[in-house]
Structures are given as C-alpha cells and as structure tokens.
N, C-alpha and C. Protein backbone atom coordinates (compact mmCIF):
# COMPACT_ATOMS: atom_id res chain seq x y z
N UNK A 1 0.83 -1.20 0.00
CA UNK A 1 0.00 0.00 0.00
C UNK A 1 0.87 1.24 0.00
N UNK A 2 -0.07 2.44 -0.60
CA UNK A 2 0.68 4.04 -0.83
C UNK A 2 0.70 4.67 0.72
N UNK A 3 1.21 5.23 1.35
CA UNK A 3 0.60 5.70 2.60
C UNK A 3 0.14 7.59 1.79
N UNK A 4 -0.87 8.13 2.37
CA UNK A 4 -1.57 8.83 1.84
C UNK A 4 -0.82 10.23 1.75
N UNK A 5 0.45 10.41 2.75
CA UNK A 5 1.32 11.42 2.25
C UNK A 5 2.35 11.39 1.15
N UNK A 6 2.57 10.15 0.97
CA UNK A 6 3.39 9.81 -0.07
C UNK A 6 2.38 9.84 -1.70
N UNK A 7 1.34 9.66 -1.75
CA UNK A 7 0.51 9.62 -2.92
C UNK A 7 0.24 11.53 -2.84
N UNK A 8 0.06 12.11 -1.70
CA UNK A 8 -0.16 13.43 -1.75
C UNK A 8 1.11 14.35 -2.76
N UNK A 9 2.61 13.67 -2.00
CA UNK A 9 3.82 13.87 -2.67
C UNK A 9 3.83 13.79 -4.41
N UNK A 10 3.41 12.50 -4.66
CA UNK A 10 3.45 12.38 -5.79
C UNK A 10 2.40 12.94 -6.87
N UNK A 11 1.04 13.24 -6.21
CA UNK A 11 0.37 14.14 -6.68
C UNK A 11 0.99 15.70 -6.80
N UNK A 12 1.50 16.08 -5.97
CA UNK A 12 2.25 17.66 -6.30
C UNK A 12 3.08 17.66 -7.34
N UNK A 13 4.21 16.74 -6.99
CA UNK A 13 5.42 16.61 -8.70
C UNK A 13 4.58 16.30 -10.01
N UNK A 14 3.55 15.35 -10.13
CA UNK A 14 2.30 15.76 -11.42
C UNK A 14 1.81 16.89 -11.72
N UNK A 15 0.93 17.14 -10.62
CA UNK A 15 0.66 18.89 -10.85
C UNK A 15 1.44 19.64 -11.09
N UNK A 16 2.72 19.92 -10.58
CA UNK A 16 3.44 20.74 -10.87
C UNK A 16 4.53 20.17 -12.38
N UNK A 17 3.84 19.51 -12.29
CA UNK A 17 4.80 19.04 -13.80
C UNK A 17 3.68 19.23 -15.35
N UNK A 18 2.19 19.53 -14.60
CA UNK A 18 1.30 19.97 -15.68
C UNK A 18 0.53 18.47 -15.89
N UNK A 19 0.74 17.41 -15.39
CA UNK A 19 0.26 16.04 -16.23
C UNK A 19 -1.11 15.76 -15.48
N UNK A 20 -1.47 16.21 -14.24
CA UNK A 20 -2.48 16.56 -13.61
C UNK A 20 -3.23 17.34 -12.84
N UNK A 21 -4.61 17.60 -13.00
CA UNK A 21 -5.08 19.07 -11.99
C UNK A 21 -6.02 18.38 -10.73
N UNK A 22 -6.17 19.74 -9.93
CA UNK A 22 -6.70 19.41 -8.99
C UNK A 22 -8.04 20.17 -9.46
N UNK A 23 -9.30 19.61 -8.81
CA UNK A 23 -10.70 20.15 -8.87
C UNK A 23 -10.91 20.59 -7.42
N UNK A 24 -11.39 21.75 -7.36
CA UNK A 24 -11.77 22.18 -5.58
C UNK A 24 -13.28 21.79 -5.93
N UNK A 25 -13.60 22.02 -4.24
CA UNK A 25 -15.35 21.74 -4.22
C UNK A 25 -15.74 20.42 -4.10
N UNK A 26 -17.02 20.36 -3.87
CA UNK A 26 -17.62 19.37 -3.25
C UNK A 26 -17.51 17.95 -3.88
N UNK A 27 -17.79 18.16 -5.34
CA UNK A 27 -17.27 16.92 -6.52
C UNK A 27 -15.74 17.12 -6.85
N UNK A 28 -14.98 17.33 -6.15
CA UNK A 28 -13.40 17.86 -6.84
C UNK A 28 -12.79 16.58 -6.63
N UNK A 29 -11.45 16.66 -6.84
CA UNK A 29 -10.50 15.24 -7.06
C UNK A 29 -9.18 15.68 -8.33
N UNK A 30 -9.01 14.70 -8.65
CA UNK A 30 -8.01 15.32 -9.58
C UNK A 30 -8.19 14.18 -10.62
N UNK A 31 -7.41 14.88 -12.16
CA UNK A 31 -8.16 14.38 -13.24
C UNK A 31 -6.58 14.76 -13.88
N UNK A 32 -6.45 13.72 -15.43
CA UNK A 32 -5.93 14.26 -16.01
C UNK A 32 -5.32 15.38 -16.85
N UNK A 33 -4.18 16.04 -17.01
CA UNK A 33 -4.18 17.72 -17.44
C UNK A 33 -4.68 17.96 -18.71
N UNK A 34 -4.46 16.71 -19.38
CA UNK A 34 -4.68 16.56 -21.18
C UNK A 34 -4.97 14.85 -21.32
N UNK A 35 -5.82 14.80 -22.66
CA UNK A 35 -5.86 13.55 -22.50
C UNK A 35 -4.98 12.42 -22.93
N UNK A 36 -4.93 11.18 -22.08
CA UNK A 36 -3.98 10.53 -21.95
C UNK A 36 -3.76 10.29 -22.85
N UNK A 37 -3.86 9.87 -24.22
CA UNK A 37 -3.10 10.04 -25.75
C UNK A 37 -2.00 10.86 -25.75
N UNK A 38 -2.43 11.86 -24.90
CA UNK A 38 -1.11 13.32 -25.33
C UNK A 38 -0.41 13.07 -24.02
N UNK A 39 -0.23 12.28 -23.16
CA UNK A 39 1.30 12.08 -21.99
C UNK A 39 1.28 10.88 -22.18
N UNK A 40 2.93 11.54 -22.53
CA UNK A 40 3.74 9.89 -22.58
C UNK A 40 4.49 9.42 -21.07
N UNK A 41 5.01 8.25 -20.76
CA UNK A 41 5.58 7.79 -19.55
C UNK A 41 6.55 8.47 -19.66
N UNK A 42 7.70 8.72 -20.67
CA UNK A 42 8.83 10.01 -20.81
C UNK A 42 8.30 10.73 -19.66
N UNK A 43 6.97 11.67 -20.07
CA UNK A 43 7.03 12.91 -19.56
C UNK A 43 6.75 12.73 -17.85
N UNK A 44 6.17 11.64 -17.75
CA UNK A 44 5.71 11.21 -16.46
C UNK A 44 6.80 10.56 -15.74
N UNK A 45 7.86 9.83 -15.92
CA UNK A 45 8.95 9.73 -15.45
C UNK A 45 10.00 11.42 -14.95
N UNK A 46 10.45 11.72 -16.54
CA UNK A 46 11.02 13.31 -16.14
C UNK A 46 10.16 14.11 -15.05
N UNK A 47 8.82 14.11 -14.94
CA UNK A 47 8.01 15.17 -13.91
C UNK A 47 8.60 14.24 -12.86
N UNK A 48 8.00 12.90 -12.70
CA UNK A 48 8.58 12.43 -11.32
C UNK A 48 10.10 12.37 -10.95
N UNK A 49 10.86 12.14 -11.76
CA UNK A 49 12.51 12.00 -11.44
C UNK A 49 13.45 13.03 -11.81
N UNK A 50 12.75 14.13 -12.19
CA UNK A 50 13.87 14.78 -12.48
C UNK A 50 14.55 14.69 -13.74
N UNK A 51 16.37 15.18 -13.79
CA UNK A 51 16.95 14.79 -14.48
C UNK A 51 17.85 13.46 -13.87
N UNK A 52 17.46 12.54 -14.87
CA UNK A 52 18.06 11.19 -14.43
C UNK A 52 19.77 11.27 -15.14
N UNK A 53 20.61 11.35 -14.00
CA UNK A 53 21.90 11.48 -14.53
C UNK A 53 22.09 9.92 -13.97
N UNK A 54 22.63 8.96 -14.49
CA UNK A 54 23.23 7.66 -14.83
C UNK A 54 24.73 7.83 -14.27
N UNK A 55 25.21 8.62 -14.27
CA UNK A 55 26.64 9.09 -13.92
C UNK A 55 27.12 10.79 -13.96
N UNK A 56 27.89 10.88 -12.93
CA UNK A 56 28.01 12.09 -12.69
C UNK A 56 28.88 13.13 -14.03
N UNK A 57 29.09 12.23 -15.41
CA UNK A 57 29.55 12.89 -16.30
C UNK A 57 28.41 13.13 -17.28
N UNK A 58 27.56 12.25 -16.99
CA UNK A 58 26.38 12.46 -18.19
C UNK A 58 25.39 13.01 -17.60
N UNK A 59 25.44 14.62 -18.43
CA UNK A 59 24.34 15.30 -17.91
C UNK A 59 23.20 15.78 -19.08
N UNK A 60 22.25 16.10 -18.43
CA UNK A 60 21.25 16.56 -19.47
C UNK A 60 22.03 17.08 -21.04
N UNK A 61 22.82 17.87 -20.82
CA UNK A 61 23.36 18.45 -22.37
C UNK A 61 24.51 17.64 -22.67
N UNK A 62 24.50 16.51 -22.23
CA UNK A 62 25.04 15.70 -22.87
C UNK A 62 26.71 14.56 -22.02
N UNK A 63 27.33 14.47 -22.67
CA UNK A 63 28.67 13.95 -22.10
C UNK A 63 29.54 14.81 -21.65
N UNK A 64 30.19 14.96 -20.62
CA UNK A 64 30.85 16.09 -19.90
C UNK A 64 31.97 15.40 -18.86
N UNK A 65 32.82 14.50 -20.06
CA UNK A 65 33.50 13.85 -19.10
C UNK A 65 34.88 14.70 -18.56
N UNK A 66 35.71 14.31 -17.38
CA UNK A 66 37.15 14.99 -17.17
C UNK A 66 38.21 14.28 -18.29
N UNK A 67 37.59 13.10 -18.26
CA UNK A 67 38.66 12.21 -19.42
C UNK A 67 38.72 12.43 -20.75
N UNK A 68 37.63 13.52 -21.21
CA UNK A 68 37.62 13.87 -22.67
C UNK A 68 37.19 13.05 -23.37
N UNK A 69 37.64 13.14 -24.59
CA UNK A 69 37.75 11.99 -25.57
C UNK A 69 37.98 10.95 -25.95
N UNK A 70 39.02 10.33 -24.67
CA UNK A 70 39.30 9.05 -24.32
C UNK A 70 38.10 8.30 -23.29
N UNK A 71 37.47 9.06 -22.86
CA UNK A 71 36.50 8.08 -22.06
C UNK A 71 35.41 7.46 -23.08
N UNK A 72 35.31 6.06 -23.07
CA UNK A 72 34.34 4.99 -23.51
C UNK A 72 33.01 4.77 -23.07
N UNK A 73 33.06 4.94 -22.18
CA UNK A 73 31.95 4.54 -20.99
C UNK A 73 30.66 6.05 -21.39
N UNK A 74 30.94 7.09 -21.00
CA UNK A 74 30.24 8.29 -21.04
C UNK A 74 29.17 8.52 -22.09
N UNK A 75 29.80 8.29 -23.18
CA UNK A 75 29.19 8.23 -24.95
C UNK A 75 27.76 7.36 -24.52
N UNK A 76 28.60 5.94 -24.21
CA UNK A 76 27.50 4.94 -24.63
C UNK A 76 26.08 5.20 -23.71
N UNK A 77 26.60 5.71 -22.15
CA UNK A 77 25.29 5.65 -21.25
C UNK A 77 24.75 6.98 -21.38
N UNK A 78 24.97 8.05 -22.63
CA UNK A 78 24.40 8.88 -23.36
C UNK A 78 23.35 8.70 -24.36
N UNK A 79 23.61 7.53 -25.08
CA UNK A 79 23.08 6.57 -25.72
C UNK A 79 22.06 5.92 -25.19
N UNK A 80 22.55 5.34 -24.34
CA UNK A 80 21.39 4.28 -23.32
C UNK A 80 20.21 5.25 -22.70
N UNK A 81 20.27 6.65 -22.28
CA UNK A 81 19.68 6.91 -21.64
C UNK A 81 18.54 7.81 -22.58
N UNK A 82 19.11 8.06 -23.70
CA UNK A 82 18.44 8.65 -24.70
C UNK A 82 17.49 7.36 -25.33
N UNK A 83 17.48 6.61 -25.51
CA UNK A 83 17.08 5.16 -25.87
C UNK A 83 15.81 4.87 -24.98
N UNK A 84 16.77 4.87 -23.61
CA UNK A 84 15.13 4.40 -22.40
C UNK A 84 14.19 5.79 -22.99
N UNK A 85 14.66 7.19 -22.93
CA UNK A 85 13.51 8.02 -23.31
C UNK A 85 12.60 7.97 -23.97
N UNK A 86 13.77 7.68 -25.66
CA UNK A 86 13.07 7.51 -26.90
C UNK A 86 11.68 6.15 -26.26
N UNK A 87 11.57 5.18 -25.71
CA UNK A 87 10.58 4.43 -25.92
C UNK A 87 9.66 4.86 -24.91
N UNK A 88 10.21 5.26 -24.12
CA UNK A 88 9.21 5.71 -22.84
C UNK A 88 8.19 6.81 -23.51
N UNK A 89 9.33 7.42 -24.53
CA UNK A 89 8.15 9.06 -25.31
C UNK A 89 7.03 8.42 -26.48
N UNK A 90 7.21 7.53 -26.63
CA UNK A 90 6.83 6.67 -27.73
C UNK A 90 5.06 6.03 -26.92
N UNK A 91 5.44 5.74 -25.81
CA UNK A 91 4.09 5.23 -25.15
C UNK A 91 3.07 6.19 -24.07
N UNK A 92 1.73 6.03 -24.23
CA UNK A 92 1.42 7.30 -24.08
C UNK A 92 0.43 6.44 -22.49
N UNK A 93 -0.20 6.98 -21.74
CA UNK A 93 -0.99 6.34 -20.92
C UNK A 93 -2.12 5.79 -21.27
N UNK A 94 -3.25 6.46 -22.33
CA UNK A 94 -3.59 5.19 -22.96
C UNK A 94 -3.23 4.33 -23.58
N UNK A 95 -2.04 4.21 -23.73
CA UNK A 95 -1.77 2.99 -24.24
C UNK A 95 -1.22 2.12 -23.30
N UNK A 96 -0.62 2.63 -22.12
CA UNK A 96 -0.66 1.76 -20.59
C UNK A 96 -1.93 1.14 -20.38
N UNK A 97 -3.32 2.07 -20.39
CA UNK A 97 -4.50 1.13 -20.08
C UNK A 97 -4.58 0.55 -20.81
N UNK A 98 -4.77 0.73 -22.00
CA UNK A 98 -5.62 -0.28 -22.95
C UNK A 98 -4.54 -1.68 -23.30
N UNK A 99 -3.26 -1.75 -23.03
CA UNK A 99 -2.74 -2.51 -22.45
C UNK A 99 -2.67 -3.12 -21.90
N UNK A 100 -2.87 -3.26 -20.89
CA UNK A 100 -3.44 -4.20 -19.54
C UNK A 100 -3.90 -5.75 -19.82
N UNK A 101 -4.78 -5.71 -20.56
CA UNK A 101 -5.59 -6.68 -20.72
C UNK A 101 -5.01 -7.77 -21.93
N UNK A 102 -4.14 -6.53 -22.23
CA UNK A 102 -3.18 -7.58 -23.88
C UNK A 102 -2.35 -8.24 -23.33
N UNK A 103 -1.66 -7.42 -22.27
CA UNK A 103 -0.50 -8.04 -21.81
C UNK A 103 -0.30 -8.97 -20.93
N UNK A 104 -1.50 -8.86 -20.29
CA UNK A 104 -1.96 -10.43 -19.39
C UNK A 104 -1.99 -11.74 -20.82
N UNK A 105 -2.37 -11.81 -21.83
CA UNK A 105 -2.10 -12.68 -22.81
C UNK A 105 -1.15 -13.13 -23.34
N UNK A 106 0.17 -11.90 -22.98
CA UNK A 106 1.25 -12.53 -24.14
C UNK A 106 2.36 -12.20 -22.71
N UNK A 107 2.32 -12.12 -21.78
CA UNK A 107 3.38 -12.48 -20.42
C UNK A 107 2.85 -12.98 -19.71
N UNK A 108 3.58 -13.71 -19.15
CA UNK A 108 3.61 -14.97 -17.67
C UNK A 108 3.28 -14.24 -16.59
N UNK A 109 2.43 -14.19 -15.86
CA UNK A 109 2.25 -14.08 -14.28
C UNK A 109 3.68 -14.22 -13.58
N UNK A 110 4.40 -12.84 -13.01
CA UNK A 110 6.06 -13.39 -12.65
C UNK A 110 7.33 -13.75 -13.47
N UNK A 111 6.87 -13.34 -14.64
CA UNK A 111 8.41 -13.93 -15.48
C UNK A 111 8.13 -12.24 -16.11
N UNK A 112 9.48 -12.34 -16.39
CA UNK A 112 10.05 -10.63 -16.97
C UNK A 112 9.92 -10.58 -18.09
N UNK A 113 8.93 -10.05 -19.22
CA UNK A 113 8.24 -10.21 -20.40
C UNK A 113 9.72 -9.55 -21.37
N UNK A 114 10.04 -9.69 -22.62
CA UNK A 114 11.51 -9.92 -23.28
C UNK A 114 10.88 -8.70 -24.02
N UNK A 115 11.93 -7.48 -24.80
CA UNK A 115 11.45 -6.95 -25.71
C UNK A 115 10.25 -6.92 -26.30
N UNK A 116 10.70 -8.24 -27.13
CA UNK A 116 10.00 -8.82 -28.47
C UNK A 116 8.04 -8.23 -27.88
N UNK A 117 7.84 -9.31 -26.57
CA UNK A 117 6.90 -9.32 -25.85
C UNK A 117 5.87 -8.04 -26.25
N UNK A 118 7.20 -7.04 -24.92
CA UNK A 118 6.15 -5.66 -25.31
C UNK A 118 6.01 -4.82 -26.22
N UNK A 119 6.94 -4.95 -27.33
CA UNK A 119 6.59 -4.19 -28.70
C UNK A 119 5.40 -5.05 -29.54
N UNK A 120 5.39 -6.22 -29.03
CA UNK A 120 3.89 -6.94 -29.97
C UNK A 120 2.62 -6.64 -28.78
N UNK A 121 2.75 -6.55 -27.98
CA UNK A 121 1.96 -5.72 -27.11
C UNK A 121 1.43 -4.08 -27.44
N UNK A 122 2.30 -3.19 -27.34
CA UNK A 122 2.01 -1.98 -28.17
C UNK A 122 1.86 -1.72 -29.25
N UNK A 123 2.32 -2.57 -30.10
CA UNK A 123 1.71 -2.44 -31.38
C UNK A 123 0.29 -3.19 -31.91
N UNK A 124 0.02 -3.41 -30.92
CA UNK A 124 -1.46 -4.16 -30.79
C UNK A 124 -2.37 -3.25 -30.37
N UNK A 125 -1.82 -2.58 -29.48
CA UNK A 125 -3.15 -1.24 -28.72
C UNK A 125 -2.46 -0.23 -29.31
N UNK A 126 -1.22 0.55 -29.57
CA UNK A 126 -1.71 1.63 -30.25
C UNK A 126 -1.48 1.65 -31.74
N UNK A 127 -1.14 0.59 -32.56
CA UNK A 127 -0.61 0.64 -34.19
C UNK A 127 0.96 1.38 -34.28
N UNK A 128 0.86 1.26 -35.43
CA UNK A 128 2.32 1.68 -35.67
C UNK A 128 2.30 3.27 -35.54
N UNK A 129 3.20 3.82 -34.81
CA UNK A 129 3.64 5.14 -34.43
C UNK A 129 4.33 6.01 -35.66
C-alpha cells in the first residue's frame, strides 16, 4: 500500500509538472491535465525524477567527461539513456490502459516479459507510431 502522504507527494510533482489538476469543491478530485493520448511515460517519469543522470559525467546536455575523448563509458550511457527516453516518449498512458488486458495474454504471471513481448503488445493497442 501508498501511505496517503506519499501519494499526496506524488500528486504535487504531477501537478506541478502539468500532467495533472486538482478540482476544488464538493465533486473535486483530480483528473488528467490533457488527454492521456497526449502524456507519454517520458514525460511522467522526467516530472517524477527529475533529471536522471546515470553518472556524474552524463548530464542533461550531454557527455561532460574529465577524461575527454578518451573516455568509452560516457558516450555509450548517453546513448542508453536517450534510448530508455526515446521508448518511454513513444508510449502514451492510454496505451498503458488499454494494455493491460493484452498483456496479461502474451506475459507470464512473474516472469520478466523480453522486448519482443512488449513491442507486440504496443503495437497491438496503439498501431504503428
């Protein structure tokens, strides 16, 4: 379970990240900012985490190593991290729900579903992008 200050927490970094509002008044609650077609998990990750630095050389604008040009390592988890984005920007929250129900069909209860898995999964609920 969420404990109810911690869901409060995570409701503020949404709101304040634009991906959800609050309603005052007697029927109020909170609702999506736009509809879920238009937020992707990208944007919902970045509102919740920030900038995800992987290492203290790779920063938002890019590789910023002390080793220069000789460092190997920096490039690639520049790469990698642009990659997790690229697919995360690619999937939108309806396509998390309408998901659900596909993906109980084509993964195991407990086993860690492979690539392959969830791209025939999303390309099932939302078509080709």
């Amino acid at each position: 379970r969420i404990s109810e200050l911690h869901l409060f927490k995570i409701m503020h970094v949404l709101v304040n990240g634009g991906l959800i509002e609050t309603l005052r008044g007697r029927n109020g609650g909170i609702r999506l900012a736009r509809p879920a077609e238009d937020i992707s998990l990208g944007e919902v990750v970045r509102a919740a985490e920030g900038t995800l630095q992987i290492n203290e050389c790779v920063t938002p604008e890019g590789h910023n190593c002390p080793h220069g040009e000789s460092c190997g390592v920096g490039p690639a988890l520049c790469k990698a991290l642009a990659a997790f984005f690229n697919v995360l920007d690619g999937v939108s929250i309806a396509d998390v729900v309408a998901s659900r129900s596909l993906r109980a069909a084509y993964v195991t209860p407990g086993t860690v579903p492979d690539v392959e898995d969830l791209a025939l999964v999303g390309s099932k609920v939302a078509g080709p992008r």
